[in-house]
Protein backbone atom coordinates (compact mmCIF):
# COMPACT_ATOMS: atom_id res chain seq x y z
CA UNK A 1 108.10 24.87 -47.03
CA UNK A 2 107.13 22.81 -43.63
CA UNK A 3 108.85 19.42 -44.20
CA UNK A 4 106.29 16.73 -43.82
CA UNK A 5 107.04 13.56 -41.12
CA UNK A 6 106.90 10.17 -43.28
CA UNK A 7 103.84 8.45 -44.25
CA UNK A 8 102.81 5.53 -42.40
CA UNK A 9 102.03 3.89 -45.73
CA UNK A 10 105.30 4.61 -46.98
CA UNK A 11 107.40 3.23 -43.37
CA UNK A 12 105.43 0.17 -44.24
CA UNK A 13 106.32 -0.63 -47.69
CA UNK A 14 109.98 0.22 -47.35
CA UNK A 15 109.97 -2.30 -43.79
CA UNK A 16 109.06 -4.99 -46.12
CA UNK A 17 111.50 -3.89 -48.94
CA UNK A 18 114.32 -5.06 -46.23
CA UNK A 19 112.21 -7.71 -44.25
CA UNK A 20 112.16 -8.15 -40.50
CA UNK A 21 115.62 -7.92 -39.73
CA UNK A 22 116.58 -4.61 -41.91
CA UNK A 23 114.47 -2.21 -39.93
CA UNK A 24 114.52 -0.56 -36.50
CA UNK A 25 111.92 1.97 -35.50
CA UNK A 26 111.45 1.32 -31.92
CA UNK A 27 112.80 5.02 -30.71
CA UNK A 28 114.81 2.84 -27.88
CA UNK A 29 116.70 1.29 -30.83
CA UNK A 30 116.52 4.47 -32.99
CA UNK A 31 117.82 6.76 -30.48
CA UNK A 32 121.64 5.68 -31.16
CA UNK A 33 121.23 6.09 -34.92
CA UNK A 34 120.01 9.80 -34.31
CA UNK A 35 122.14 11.07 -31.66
CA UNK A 36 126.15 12.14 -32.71
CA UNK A 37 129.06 10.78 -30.37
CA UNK A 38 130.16 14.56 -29.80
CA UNK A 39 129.33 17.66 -30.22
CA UNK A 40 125.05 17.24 -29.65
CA UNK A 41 123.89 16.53 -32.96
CA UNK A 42 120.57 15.03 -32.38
CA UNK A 43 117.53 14.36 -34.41
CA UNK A 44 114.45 11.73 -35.10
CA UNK A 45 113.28 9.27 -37.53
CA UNK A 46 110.18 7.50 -37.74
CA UNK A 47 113.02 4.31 -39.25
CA UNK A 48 116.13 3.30 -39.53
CA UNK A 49 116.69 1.00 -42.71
CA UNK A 50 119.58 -1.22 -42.97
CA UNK A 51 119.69 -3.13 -45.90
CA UNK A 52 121.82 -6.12 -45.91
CA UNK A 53 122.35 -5.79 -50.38
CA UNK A 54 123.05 -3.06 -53.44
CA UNK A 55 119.93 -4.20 -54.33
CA UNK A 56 118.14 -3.76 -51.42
CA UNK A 57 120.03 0.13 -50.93
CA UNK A 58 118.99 0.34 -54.20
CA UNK A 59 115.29 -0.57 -54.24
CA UNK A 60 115.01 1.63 -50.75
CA UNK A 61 116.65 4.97 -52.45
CA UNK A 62 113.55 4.02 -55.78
CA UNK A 63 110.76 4.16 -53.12
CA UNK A 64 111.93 7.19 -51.58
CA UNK A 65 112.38 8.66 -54.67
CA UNK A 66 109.07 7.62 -55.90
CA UNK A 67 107.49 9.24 -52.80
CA UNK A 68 109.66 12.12 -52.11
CA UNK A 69 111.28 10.39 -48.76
CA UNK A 70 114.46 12.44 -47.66
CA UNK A 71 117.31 9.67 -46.88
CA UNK A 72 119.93 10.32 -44.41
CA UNK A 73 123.13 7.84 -45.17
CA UNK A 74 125.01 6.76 -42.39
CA UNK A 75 128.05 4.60 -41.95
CA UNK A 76 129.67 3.81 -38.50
CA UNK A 77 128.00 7.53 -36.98
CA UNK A 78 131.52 8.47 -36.36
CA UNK A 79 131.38 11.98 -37.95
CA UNK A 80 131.58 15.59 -36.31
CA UNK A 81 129.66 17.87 -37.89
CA UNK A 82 126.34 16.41 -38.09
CA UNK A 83 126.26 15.15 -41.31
CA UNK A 84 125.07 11.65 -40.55
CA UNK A 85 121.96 12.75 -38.06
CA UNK A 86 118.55 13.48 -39.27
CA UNK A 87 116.98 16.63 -38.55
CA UNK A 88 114.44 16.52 -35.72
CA UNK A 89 111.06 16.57 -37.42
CA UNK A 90 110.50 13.42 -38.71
CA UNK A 91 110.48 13.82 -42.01
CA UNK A 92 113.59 11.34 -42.79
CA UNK A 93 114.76 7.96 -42.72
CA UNK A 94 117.97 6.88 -41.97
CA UNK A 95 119.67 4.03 -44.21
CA UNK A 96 122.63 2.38 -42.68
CA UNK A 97 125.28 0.36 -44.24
CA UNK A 98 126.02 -2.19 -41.22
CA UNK A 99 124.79 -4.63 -42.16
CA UNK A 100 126.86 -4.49 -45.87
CA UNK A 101 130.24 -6.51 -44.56
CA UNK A 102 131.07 -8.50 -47.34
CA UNK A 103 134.92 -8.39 -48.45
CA UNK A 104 134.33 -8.86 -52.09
CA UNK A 105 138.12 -9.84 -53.43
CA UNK A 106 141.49 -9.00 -52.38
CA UNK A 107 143.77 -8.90 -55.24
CA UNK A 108 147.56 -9.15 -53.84
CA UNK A 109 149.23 -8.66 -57.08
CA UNK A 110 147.39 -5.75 -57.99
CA UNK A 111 147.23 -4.67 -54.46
CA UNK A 112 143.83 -3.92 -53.92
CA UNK A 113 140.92 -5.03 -51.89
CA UNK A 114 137.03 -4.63 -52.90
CA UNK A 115 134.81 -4.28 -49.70
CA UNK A 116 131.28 -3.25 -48.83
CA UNK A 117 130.18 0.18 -47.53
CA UNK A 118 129.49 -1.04 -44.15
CA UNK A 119 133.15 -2.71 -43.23
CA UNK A 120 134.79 -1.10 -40.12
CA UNK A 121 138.07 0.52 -41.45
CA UNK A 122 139.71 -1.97 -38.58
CA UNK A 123 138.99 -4.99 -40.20
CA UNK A 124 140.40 -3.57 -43.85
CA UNK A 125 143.77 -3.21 -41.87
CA UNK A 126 143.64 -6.39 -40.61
CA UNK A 127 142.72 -8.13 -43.59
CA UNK A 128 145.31 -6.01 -45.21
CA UNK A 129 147.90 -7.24 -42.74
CA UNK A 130 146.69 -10.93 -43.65
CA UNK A 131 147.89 -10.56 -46.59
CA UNK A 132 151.42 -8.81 -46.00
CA UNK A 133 149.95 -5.59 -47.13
CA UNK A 134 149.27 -1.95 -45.55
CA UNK A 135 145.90 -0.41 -45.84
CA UNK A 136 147.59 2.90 -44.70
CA UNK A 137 143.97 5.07 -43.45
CA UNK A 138 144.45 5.13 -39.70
CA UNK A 139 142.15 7.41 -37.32
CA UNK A 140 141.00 7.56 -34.17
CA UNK A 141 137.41 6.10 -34.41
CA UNK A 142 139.01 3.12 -36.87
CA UNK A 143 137.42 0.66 -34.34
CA UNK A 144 134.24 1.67 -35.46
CA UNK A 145 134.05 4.00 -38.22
CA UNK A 146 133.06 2.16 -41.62
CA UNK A 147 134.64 2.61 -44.88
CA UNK A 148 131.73 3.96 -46.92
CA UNK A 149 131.98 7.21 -44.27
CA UNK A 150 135.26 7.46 -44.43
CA UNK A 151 134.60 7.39 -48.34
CA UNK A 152 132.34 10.01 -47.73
CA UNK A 153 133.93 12.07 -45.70
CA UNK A 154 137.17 12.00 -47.67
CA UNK A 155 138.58 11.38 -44.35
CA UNK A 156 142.50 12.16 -43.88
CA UNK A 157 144.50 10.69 -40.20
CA UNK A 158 148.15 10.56 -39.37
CA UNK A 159 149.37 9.16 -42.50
CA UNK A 160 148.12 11.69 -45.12
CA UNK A 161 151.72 12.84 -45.76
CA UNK A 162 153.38 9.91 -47.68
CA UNK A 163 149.96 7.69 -48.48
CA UNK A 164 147.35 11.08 -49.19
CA UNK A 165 143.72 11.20 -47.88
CA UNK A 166 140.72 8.37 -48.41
CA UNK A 167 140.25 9.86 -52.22
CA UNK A 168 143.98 9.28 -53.17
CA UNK A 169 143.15 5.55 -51.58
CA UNK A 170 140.18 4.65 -53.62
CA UNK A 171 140.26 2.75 -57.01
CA UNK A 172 136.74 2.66 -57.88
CA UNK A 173 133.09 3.03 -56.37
CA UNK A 174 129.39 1.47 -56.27
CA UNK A 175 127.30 4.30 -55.95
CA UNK A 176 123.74 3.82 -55.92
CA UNK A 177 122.07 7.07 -57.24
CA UNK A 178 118.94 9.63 -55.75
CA UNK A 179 116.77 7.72 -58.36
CA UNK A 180 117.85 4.72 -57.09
CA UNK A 181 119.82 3.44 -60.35
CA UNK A 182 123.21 1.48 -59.68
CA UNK A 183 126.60 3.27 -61.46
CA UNK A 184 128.95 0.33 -60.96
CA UNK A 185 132.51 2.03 -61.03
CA UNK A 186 134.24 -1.03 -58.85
CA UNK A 187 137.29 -0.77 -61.45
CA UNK A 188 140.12 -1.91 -60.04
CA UNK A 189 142.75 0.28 -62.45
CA UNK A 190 145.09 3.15 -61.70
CA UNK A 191 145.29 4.36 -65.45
CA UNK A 192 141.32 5.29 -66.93
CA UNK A 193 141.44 8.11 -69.24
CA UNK A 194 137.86 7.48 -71.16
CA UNK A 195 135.90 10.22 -69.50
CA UNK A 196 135.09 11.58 -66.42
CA UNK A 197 136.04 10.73 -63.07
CA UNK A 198 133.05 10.42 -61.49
CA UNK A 199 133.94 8.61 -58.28
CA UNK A 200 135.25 11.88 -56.91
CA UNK A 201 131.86 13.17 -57.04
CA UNK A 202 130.68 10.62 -54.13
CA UNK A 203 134.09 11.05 -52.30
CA UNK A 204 133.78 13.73 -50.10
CA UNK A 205 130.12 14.19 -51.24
CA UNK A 206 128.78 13.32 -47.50
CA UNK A 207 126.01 11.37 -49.23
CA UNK A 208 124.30 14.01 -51.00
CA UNK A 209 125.10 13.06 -54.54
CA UNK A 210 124.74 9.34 -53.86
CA UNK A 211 125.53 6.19 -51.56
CA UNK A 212 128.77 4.62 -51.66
CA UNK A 213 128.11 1.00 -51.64
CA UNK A 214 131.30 -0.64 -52.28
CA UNK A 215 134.70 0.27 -53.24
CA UNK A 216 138.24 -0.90 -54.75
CA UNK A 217 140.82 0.25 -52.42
CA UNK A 218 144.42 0.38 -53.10
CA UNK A 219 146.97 -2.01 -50.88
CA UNK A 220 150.64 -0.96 -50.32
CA UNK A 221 153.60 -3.16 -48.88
CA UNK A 222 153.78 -3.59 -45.35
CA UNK A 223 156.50 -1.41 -43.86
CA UNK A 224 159.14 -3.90 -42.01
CA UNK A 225 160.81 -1.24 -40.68
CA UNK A 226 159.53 1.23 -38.83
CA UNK A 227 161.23 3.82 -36.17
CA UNK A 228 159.02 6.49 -33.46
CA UNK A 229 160.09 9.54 -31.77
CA UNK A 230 158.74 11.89 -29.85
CA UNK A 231 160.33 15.14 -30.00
CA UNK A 232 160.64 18.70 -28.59
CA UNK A 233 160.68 21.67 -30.49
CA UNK A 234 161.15 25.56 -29.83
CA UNK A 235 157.94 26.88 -31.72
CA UNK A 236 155.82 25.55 -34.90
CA UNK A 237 158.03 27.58 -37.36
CA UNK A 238 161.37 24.93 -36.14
CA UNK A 239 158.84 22.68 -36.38
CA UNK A 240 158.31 23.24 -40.11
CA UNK A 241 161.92 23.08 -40.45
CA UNK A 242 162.45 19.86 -38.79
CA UNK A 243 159.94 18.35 -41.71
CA UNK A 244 162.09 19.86 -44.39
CA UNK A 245 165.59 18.32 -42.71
CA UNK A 246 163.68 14.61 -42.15
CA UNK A 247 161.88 14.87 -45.59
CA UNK A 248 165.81 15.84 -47.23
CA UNK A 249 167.34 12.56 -45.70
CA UNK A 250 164.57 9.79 -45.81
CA UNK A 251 162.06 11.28 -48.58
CA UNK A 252 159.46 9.15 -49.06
CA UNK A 253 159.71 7.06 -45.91
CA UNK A 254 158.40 10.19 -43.66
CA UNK A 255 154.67 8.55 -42.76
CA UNK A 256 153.41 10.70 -39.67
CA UNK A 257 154.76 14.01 -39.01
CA UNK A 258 152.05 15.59 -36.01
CA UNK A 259 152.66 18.98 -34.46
CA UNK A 260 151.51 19.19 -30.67
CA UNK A 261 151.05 22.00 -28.02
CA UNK A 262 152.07 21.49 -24.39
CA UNK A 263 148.74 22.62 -23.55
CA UNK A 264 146.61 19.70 -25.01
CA UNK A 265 149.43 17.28 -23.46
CA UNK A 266 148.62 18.78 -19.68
CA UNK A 267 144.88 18.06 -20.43
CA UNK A 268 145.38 14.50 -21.61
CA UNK A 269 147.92 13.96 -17.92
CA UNK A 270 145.31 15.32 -15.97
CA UNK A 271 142.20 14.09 -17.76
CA UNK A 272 142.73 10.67 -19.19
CA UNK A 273 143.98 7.98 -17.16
CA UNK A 274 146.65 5.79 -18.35
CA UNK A 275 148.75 7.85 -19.76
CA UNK A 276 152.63 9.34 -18.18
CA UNK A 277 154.95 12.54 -19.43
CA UNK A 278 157.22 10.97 -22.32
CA UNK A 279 159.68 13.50 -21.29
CA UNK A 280 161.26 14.46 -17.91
CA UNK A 281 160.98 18.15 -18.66
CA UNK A 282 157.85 20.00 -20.01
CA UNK A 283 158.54 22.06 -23.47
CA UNK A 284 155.98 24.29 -25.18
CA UNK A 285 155.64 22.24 -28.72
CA UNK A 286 156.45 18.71 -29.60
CA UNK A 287 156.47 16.46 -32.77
CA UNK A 288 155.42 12.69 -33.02
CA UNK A 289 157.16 11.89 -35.81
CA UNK A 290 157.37 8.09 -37.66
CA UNK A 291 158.96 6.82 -40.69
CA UNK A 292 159.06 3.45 -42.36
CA UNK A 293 160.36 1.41 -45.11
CA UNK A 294 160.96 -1.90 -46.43
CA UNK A 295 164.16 -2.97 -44.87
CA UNK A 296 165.50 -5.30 -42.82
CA UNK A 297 164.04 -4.52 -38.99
CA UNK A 298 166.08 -1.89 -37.87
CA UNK A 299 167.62 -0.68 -40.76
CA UNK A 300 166.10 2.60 -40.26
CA UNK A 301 167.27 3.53 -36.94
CA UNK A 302 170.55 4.61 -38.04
CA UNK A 303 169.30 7.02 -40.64
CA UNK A 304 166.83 8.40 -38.66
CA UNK A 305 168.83 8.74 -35.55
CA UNK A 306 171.78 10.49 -37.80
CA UNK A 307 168.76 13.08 -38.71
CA UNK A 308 167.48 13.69 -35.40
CA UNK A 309 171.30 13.96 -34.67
CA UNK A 310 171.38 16.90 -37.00
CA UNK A 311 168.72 18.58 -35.76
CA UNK A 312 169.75 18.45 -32.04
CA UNK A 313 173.37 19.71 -33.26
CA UNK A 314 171.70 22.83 -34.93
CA UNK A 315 169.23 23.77 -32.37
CA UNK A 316 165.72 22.67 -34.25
CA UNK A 317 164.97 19.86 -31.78
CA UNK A 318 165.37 20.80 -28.27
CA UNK A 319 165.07 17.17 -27.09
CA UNK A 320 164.15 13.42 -28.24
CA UNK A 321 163.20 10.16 -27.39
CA UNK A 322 163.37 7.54 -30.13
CA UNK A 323 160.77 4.38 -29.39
CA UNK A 324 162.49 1.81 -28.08
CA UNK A 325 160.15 -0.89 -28.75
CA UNK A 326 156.40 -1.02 -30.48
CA UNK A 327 155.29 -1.40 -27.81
CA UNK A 328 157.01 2.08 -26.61
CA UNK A 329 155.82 3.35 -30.09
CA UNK A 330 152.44 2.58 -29.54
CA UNK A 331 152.00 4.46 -26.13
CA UNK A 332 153.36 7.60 -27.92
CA UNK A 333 150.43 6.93 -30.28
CA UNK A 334 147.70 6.49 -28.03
CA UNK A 335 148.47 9.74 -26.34
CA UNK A 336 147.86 10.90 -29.72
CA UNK A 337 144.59 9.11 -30.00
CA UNK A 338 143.43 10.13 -26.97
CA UNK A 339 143.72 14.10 -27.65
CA UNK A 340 140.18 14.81 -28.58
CA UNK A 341 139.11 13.03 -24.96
CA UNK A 342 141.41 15.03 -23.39
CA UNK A 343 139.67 18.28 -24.85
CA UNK A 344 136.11 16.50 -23.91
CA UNK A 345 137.32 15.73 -20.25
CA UNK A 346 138.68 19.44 -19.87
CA UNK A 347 135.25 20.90 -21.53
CA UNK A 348 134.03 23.44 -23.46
CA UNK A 349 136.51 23.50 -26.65
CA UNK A 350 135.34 25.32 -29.96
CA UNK A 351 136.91 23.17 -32.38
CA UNK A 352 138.05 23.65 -35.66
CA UNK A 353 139.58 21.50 -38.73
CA UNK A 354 141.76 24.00 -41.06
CA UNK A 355 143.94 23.69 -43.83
CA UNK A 356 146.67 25.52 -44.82
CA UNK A 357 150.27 25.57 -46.46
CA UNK A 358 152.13 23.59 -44.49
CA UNK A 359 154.65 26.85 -44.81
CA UNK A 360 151.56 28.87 -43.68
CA UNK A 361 150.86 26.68 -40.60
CA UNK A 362 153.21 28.92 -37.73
CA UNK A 363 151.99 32.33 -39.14
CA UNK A 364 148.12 30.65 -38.38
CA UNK A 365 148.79 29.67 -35.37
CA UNK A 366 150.53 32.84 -34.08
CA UNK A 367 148.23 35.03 -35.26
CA UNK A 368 145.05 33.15 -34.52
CA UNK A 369 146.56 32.77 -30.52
CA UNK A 370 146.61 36.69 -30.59
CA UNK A 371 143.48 37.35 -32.25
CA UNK A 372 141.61 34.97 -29.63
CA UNK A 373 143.59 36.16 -26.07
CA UNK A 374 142.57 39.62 -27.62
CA UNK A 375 138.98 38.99 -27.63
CA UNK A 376 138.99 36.55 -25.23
CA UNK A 377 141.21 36.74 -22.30
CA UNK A 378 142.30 33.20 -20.42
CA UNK A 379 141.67 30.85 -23.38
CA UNK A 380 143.50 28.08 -23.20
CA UNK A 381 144.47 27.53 -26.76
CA UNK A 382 144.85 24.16 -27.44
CA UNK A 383 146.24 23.12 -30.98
CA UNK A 384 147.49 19.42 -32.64
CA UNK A 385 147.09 17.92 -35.43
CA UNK A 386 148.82 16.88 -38.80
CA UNK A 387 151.79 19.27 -39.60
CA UNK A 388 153.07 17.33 -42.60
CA UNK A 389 150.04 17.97 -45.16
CA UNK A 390 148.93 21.25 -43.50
CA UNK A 391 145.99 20.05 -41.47
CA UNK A 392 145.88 21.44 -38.15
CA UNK A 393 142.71 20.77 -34.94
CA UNK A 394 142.63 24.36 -33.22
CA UNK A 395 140.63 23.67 -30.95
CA UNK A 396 140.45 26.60 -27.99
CA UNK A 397 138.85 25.73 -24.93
CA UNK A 398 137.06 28.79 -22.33
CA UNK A 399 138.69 30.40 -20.01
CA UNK A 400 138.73 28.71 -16.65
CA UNK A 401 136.60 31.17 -15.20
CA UNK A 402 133.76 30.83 -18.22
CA UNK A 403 130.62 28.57 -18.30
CA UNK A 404 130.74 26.05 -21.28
CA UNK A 405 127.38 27.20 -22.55
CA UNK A 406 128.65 31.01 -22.10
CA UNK A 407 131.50 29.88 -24.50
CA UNK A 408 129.42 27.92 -26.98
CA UNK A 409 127.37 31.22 -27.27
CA UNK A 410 130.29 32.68 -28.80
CA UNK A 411 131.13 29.57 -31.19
CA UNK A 412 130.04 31.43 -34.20
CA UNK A 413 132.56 34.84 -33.10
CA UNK A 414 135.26 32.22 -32.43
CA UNK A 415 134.79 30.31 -36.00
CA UNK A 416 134.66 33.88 -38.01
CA UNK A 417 138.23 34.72 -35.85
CA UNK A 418 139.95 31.50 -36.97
CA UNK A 419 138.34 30.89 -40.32
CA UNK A 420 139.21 34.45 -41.71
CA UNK A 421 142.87 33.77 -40.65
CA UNK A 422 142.76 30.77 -42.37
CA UNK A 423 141.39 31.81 -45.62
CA UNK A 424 143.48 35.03 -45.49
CA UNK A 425 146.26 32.33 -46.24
CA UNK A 426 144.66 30.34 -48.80
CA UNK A 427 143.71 27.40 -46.48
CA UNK A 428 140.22 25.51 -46.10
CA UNK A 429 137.72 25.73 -43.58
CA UNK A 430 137.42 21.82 -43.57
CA UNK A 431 140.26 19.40 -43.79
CA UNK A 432 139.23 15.75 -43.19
CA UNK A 433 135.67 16.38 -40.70
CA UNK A 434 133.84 17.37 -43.89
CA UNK A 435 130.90 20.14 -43.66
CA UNK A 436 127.80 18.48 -42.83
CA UNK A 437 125.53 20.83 -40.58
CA UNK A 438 128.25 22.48 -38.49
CA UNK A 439 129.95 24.35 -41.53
CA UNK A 440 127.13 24.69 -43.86
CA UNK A 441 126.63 28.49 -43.45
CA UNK A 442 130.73 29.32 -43.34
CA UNK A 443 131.12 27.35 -45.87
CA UNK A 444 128.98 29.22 -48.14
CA UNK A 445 130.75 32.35 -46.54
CA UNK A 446 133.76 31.60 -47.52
CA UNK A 447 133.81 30.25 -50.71
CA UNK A 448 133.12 32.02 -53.76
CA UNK A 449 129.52 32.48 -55.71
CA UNK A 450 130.98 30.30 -58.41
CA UNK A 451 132.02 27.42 -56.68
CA UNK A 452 128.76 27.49 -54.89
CA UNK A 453 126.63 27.63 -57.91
CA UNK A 454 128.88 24.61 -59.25
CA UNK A 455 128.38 22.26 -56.67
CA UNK A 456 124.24 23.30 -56.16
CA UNK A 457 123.93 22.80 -60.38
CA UNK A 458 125.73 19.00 -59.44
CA UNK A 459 123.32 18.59 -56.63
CA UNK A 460 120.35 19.68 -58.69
CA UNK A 461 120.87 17.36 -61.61
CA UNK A 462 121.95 14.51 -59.66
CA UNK A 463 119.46 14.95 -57.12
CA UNK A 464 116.80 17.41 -58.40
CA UNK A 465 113.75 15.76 -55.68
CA UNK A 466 116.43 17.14 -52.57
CA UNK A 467 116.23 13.50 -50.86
CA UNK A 468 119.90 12.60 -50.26
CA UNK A 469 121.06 14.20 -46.91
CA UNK A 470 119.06 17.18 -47.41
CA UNK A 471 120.40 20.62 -45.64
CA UNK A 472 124.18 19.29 -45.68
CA UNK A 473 127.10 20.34 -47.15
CA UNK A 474 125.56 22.83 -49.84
CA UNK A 475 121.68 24.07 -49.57
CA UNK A 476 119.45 24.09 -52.70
């Protein structure tokens, strides 16, 4: 069935459901709402509603459930696979959650903070930090990405190894539902055993089952000592076994453990400025490795030096420099941060955000590096990402000699190489990106008829008219 642009009548009543100053439809101020950061998502709405209350989310989502109005949610429009643009015919609004910045509470002896869906994920670490305390979700786009996407997303980063992902991070939920009724969930306990746990059907749910108004989010100490090395390594399989040694010695106090190629490293030298080699000699694979704890300032640095000690002496790190400052800590993290513009500058990358055993993550690698120089001669294969839970950004870029749109052509070739690696070795085709529009099709490839007709019976009875983020993550 031909999807139907928006009634006029109906653009009008939900412009004065959030007054004057909760609407844009102007395509000049539109246009940024529709269009992705990367990757050439791209749509149009007739509106863009940003409601400034619950109640006014909530009285929106009635109205377009009243008069069959597909909703696209949208946080900070940080995302990657298209989730959070409209499709191109009109037939959607776009509700965004800017304008919902209230910090609600901050509880420091339970150690949790209750903010709005439209807070940038910055301003929860810095309010965290306010109040001696570590909000521990850290990603590149944290400048600008909000919480209720990162909600939504079920979005991972560097510290995913000692803190988990966004869903291990979130206490409770406001959810406003497709028939625009209000579950308030904001419970601020870590023991709830009287039913269900339905905020982890709106975590991760890329706003098809619901929007994600406001959450409790759980605080931790803030680390007072911290230590930062960058490290090389022979291959990704040493690598591995450089995690196990660290993990044996400091346990819990491992916080970042990220795997990177020498490849991605000569892209960010030559394509972003600012940046210099953090060793004198070039090596094939390195780690960027942190831990902290809650000692005196420097109490780790013996510890940690004695480990990195022990993997020097038995050949597993190849050579290391330890941070000698945060300030030296921090430009070893910005090169990290500055990966994915390194790809853009270079052009042309296929990119892809597995999952696997973090035991499984060398074979991957290996064999999806032969699989693509097979079919595809002069890629430069370009690979980083999060070693210690598993979560890796292959990412191959065309051969030198190749057009960009020749190698997009073959994005869908590329994707079936890498993703039947992956799920040959149990892993996910989706780590911390989410599915949105880019992985809709693969992911119904991949996974199996049952746990597709699960999550369409969820969307169906939570959702039955189709108007939450229609066409992503599942199709009905």
């Amino acid at each position: 069935m031909t999807a139907r642009p928006v009634a006029p009548a109906v653009i009008e009543r939900l412009k004065a459901l959030v007054g004057p100053a909760g609407f844009l439809d102007a395509p000049a101020d539109t246009a940024s709402y529709c269009r992705s950061w990367r990757d050439d998502w791209e749509g149009r709405v007739p509106l863009v509603v940003r409601p400034a209350s619950t109640a006014e989310v909530a009285a929106v989502v009635r109205l377009c459930a009243e008069t069959r109005t597909p909703i696209v949610p949208q946080g900070g429009n940080t995302g990657l696979t298209g989730a959070s643009q409209p499709h191109a015919d009109m037939s959607e609004v776009i509700l965004s959650t800017s304008r919902m910045k209230a910090v609600r509470a901050v509880d420091t002896w339970n150690d949790t903070i209750t903010v709005e869906a439209g807070v940038v994920l910055a301003e929860i670490q810095r309010i965290a930090a306010e109040h001696d305390r570590l909000f521990p979700l850290s990603l590149g786009a944290e400048g600008s990405c909000q919480i209720g996407g990162n909600l939504s997303t079920n979005a991972g980063g560097t510290q995913v190894i000692r803190y988990g992902n966004t869903r291990n991070l979130a206490l409770g939920l406001e959810v406003v539902l497709p028939d625009g009724r209000v579950w308030d969930g904001l419970r601020s306990l870590r023991k709830d055993n009287t039913g269900y746990d339905l905020k982890h059907l709106f975590i991760g749910g890329e706003g098809t089952l619901g929007i994600i108004t406001a959450a409790v989010l759980r605080l931790f100490p803030k680390p007072t000592a911290v230590e930062t090395a960058w490290l090389a390594v022979p291959d990704p399989a040493t690598a591995v076994r450089v995690l196990a040694l660290v993990k044996a010695r400091l346990g819990e106090q491992v916080q970042a453990f990220e795997l990177i190629n020498r490849r991605i490293v000569e892209l960010l030298l030559a394509g972003v400025p600012g940046h210099e080699d953090p060793m004198s000699a070039p090596h094939d694979w390195y780690v960027l490795i942190e831990v902290a704890g809650q000692g005196a300032p420097g109490s780790l640095a013996d510890p940690f030096t004695g480990a990195l000690e022990t993997a020097l002496e038995a050949g597993l790190v190849i050579d290391a420099v330890i941070a000698a400052s945060g300030a030296h800590a921090k430009r070893f993290w910005k090169m990290r941060e500055d990966l994915a513009e390194a790809q853009k500058a270079a052009g042309g990358a296929i990119s892809h955000d597995i999952s696997v055993p973090v035991s499984a993550v060398p074979a991957f690698i290996a064999e999806a590096d032969a699989a693509l120089e097979r079919a595809y001669p002069g890629t430069r294969l370009v690979c980083f990402g999060h070693l210690g839970d598993g979560n890796m950004h292959y990412n191959p870029i065309r051969p030198e000699s190749w057009t960009a749109a020749a190698w997009k052509a073959e994005r869908s070739n590329v994707n079936r190489i890498v993703h039947d690696i992956v799920a040959a070795k149990g892993g996910a085709i989706s780590a911390e990106h989410g599915i949105g529009r880019l992985r809709l099709a693969e992911n119904e490839h991949y996974k199996s008829p049952v746990e597709l007709d699960l999550m369409r019976t969820l969307k169906r009875t939570l959702d039955p008219a189709n108007i939450l983020n229609p066409g992503k993550v599942v199709r009905v």
